[in-house]
C-alpha atoms as a PDB file:
ATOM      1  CA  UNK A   1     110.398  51.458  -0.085  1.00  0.00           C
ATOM      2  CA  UNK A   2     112.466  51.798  -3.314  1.00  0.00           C
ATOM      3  CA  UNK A   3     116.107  50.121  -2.901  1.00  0.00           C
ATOM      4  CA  UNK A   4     117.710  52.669  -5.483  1.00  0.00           C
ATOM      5  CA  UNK A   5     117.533  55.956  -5.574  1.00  0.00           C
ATOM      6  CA  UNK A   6     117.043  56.908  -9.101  1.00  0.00           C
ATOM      7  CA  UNK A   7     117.035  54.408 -12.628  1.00  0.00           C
ATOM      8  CA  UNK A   8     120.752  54.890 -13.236  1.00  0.00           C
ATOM      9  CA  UNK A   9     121.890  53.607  -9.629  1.00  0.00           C
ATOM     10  CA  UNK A  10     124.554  50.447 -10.575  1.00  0.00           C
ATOM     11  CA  UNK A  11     122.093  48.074 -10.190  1.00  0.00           C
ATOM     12  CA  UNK A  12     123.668  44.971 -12.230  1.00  0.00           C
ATOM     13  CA  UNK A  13     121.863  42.193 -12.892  1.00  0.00           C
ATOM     14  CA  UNK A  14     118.900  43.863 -11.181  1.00  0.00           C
ATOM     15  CA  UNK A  15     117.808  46.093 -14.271  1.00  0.00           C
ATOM     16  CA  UNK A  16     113.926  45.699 -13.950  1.00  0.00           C
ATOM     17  CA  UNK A  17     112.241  46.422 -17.430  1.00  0.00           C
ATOM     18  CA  UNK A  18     108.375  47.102 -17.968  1.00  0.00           C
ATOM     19  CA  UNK A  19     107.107  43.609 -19.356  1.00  0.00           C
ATOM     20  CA  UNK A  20     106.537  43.431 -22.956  1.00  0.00           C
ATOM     21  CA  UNK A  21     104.626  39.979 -23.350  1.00  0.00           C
ATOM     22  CA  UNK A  22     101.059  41.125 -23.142  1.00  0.00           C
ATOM     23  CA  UNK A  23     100.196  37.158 -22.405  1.00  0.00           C
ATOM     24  CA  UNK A  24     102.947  37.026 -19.649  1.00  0.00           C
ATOM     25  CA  UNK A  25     102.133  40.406 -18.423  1.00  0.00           C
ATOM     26  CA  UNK A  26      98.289  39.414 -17.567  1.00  0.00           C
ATOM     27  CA  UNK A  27      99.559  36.091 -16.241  1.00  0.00           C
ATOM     28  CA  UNK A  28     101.279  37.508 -13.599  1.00  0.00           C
ATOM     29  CA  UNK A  29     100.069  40.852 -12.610  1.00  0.00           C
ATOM     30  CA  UNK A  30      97.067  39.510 -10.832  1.00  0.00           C
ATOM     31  CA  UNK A  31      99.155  37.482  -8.154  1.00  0.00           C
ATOM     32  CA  UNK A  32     101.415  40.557  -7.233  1.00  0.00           C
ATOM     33  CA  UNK A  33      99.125  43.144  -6.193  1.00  0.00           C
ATOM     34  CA  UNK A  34      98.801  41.279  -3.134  1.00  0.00           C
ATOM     35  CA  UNK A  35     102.042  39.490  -1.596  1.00  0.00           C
ATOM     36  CA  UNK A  36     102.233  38.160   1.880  1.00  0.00           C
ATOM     37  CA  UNK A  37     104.764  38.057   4.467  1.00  0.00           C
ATOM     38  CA  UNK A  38     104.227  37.330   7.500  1.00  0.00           C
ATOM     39  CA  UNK A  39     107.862  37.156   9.450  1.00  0.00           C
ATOM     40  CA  UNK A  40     110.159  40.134   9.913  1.00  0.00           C
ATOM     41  CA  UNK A  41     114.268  40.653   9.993  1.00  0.00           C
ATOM     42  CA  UNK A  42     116.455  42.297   7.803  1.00  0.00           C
ATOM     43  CA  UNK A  43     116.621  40.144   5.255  1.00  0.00           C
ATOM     44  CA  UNK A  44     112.854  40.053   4.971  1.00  0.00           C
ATOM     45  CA  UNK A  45     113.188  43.386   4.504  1.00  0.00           C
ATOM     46  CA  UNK A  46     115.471  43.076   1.395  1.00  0.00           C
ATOM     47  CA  UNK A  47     112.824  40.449   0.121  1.00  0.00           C
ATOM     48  CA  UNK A  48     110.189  43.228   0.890  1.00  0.00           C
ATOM     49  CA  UNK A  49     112.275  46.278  -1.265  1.00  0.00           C
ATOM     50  CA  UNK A  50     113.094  44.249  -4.104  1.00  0.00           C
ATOM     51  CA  UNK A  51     109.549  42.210  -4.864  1.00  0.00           C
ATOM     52  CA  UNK A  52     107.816  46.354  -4.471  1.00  0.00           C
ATOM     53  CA  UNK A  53     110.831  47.725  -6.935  1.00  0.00           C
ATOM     54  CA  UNK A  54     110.607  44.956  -9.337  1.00  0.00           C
ATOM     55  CA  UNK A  55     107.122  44.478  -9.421  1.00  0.00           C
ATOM     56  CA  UNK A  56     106.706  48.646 -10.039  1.00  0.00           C
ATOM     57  CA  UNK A  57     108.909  48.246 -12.622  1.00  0.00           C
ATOM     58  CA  UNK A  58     107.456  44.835 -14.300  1.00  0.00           C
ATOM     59  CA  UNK A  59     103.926  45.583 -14.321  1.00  0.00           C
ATOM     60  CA  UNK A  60     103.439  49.526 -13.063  1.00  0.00           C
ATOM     61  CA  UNK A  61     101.666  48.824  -9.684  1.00  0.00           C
ATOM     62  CA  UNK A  62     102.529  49.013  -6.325  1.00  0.00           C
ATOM     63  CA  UNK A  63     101.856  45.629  -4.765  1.00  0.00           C
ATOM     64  CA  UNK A  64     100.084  45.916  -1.549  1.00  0.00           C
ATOM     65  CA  UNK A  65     102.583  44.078   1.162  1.00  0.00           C
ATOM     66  CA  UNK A  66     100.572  42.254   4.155  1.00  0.00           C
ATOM     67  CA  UNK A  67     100.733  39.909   6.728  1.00  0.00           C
ATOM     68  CA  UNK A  68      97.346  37.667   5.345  1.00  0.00           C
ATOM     69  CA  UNK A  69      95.997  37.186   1.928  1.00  0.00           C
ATOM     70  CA  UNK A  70      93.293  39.912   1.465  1.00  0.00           C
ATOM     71  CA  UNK A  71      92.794  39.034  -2.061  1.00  0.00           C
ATOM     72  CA  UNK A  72      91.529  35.690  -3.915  1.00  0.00           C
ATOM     73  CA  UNK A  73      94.898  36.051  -5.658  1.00  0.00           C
ATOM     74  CA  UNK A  74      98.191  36.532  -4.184  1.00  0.00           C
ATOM     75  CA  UNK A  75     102.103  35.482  -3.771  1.00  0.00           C
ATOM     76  CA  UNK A  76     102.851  34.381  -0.692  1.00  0.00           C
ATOM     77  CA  UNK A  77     106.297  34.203   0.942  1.00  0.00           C
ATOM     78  CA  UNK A  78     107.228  32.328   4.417  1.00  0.00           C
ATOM     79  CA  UNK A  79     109.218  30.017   6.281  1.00  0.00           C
ATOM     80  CA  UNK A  80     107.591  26.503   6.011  1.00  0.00           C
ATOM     81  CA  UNK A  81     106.948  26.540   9.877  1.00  0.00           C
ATOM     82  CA  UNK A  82     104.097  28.389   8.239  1.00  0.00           C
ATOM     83  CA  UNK A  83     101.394  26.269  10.081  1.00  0.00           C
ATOM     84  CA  UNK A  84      97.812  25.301   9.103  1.00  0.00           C
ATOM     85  CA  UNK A  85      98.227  27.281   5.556  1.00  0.00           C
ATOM     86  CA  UNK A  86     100.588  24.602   4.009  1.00  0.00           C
ATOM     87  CA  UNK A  87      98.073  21.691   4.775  1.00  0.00           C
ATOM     88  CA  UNK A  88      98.495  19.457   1.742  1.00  0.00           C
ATOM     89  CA  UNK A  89     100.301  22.511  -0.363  1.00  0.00           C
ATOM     90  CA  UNK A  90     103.538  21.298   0.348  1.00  0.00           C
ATOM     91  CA  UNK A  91     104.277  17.830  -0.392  1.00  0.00           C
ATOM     92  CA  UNK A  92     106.483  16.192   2.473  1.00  0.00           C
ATOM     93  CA  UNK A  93     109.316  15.294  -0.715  1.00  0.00           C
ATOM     94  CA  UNK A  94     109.112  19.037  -1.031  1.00  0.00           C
ATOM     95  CA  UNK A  95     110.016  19.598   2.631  1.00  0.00           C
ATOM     96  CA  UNK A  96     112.295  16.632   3.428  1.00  0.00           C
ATOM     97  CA  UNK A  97     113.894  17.769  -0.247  1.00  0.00           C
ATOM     98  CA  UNK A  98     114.972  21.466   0.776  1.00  0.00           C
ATOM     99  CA  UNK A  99     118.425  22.592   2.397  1.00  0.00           C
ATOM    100  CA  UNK A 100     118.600  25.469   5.332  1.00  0.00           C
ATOM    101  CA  UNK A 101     119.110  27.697   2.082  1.00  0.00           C
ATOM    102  CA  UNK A 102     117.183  25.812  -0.336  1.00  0.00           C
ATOM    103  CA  UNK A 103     113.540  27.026  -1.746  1.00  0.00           C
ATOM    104  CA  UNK A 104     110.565  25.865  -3.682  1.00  0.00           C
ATOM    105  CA  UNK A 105     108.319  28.127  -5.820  1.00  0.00           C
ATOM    106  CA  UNK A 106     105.421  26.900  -7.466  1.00  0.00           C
ATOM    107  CA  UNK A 107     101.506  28.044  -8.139  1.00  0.00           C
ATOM    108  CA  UNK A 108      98.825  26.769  -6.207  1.00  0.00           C
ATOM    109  CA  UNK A 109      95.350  26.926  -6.982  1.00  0.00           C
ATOM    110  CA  UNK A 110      92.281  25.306  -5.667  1.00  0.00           C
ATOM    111  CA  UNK A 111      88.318  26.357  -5.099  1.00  0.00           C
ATOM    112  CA  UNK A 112      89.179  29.558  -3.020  1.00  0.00           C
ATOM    113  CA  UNK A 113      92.206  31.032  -3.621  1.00  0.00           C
ATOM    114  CA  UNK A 114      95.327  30.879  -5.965  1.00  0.00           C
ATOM    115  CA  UNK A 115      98.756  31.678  -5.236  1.00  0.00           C
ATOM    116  CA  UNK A 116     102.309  31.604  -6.067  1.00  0.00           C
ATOM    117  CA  UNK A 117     104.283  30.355  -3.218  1.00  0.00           C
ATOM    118  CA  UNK A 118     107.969  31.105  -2.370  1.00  0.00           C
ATOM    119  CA  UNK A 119     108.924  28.457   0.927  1.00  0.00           C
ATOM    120  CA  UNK A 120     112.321  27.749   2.457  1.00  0.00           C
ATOM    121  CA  UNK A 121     113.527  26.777   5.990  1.00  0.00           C
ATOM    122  CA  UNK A 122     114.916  30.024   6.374  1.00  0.00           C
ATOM    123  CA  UNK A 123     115.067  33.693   5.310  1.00  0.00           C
ATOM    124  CA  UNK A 124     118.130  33.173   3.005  1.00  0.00           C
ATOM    125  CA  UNK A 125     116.233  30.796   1.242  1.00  0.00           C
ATOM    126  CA  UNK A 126     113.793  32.954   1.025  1.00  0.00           C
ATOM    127  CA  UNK A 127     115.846  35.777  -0.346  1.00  0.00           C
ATOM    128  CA  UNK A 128     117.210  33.179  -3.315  1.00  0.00           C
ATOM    129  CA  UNK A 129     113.803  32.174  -4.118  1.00  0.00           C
ATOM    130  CA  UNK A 130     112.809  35.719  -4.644  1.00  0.00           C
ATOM    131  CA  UNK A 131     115.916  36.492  -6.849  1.00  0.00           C
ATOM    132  CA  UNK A 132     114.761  33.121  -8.523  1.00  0.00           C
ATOM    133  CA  UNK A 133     111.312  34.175  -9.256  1.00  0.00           C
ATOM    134  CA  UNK A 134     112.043  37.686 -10.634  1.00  0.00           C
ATOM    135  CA  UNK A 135     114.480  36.094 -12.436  1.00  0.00           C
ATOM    136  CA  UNK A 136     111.976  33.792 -14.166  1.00  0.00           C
ATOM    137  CA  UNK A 137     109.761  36.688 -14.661  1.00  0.00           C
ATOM    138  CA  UNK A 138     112.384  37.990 -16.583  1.00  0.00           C
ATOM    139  CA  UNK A 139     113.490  35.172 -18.569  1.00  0.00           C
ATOM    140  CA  UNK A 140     109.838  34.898 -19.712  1.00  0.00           C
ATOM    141  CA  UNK A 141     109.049  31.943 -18.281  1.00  0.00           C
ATOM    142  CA  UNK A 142     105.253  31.285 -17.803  1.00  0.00           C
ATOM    143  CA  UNK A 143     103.291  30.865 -14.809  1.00  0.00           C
ATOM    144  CA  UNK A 144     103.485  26.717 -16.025  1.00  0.00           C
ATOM    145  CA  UNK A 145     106.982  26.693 -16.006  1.00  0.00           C
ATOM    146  CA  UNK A 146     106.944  27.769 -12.017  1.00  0.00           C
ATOM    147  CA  UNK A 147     107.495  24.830  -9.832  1.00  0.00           C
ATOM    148  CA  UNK A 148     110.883  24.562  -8.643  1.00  0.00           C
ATOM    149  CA  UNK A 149     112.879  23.250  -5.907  1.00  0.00           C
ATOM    150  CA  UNK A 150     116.528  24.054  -5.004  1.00  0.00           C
ATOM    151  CA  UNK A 151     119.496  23.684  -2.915  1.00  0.00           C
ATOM    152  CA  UNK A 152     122.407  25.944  -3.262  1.00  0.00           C
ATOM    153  CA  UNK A 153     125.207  23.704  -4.009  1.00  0.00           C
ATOM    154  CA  UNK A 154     127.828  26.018  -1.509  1.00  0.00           C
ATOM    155  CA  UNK A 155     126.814  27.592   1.734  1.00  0.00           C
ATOM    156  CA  UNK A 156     128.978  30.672   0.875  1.00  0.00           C
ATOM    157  CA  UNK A 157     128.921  32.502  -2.066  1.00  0.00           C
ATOM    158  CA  UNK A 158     130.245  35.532  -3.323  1.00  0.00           C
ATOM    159  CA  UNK A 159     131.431  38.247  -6.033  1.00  0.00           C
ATOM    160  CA  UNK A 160     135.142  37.613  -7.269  1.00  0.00           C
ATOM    161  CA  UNK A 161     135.941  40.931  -8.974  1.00  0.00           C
ATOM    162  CA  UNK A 162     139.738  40.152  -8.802  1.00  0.00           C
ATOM    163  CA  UNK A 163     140.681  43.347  -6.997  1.00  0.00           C
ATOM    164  CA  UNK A 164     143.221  43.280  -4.377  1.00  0.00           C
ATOM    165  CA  UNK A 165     142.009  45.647  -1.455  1.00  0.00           C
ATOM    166  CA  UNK A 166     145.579  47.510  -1.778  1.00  0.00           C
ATOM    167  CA  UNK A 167     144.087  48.454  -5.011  1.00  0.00           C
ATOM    168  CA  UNK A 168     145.921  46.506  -7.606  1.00  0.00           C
ATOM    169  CA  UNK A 169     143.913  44.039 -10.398  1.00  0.00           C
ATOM    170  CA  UNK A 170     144.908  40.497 -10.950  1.00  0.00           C
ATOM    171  CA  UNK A 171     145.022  38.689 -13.811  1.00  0.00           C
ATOM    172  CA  UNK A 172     147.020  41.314 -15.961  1.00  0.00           C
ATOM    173  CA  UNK A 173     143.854  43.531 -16.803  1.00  0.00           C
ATOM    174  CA  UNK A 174     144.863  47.055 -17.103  1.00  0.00           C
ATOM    175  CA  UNK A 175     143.451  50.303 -14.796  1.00  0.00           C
ATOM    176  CA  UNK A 176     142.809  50.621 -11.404  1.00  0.00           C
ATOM    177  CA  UNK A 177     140.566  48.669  -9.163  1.00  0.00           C
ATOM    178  CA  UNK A 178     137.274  50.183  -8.983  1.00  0.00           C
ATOM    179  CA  UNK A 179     136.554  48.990  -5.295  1.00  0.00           C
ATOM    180  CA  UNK A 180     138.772  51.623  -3.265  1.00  0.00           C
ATOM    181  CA  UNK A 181     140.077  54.190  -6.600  1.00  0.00           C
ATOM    182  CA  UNK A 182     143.513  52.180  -6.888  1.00  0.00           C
ATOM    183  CA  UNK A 183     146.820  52.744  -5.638  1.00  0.00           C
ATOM    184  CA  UNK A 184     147.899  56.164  -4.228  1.00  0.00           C
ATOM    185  CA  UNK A 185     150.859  57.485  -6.415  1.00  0.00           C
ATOM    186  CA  UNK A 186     153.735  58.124  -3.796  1.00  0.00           C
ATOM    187  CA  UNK A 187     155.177  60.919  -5.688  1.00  0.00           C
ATOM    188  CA  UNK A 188     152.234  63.116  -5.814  1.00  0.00           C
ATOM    189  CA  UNK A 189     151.336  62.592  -2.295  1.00  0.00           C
END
């Protein structure tokens, strides 16, 4: 269920470190041992490998992935045409508030159960707000700070690494392009 091989895979931004904050550590390592997910598809499936990689790597334990809470304490991640579950957990702001690719992640807790909730309208914004929250996580922020709601401000984004596919760099930077191993020297060919 690992997305990368080994700890030196190029992983960019996605360099998962053991969590040093004793306080933050114990805040959150209760809710991940349990997350939910109840809706399948490819992308769920990214949501899936990336939450059980960052969560071995934040907090050394290997979350147990389900379709229905089976703990008092839990994350839970769906679509808000999540039904009878989101009775007065999602305020109707919140809903009418959110984009196809927007999400909202905040903790809920009442007498039986407490949870931190990833929703969105689709499995996109589903993916963001799980890039959000392990982002969060590490950026320190506390389980207090978590309640947020947002829209992607483009429906397309994407990585501009300046390469030209014929393997030549803009912008005057020196080398070859690392996407296809630059261009082919005619004379040696």
């Amino acid at each position: 269920m690992f997305p990368y091989s080994n700890d030196v895979d190029y992983q960019c931004w996605l360099n998962y470190q053991r969590l040093e904050t004793p306080s933050l550590y114990d805040q959150y390592k209760e809710y991940f041992k349990n997350i939910v997910i109840s809706i399948d598809g490819y992308i769920i499936d990214s949501i899936k490998n990336e939450l059980y990689y960052s969560i071995k790597k934040f907090f050394n334990i290997e979350a147990i992935i389900t379709n229905k809470p089976i703990k008092r304490t839990f994350t839970i991640i769906s679509e808000l045409e999540g039904g009878s579950f989101f009775n007065n957990t999602i305020k109707e702001e919140e809903y009418t508030s959110l984009n196809e690719e927007g999400f909202l992640i905040k903790k809920v807790e009442n007498s039986t159960k407490k949870f931190i909730l990833i929703a969105a309208k689709s499995d996109r914004g589903l993916l963001y707000g799980t890039y959000k929250l392990i982002q969060n996580i590490q950026m320190g922020k506390t389980l207090d700070q978590l309640k947020l709601l947002e829209n992607p401000y483009v429906p397309l984004r994407i990585i501009n690494h300046w390469d030209n596919l014929e393997g030549t760099i803009e912008r005057g930077y020196a080398g070859k392009s690392f996407i296809c191993g630059g261009p082919k020297n005619k004379s040696n060919t």
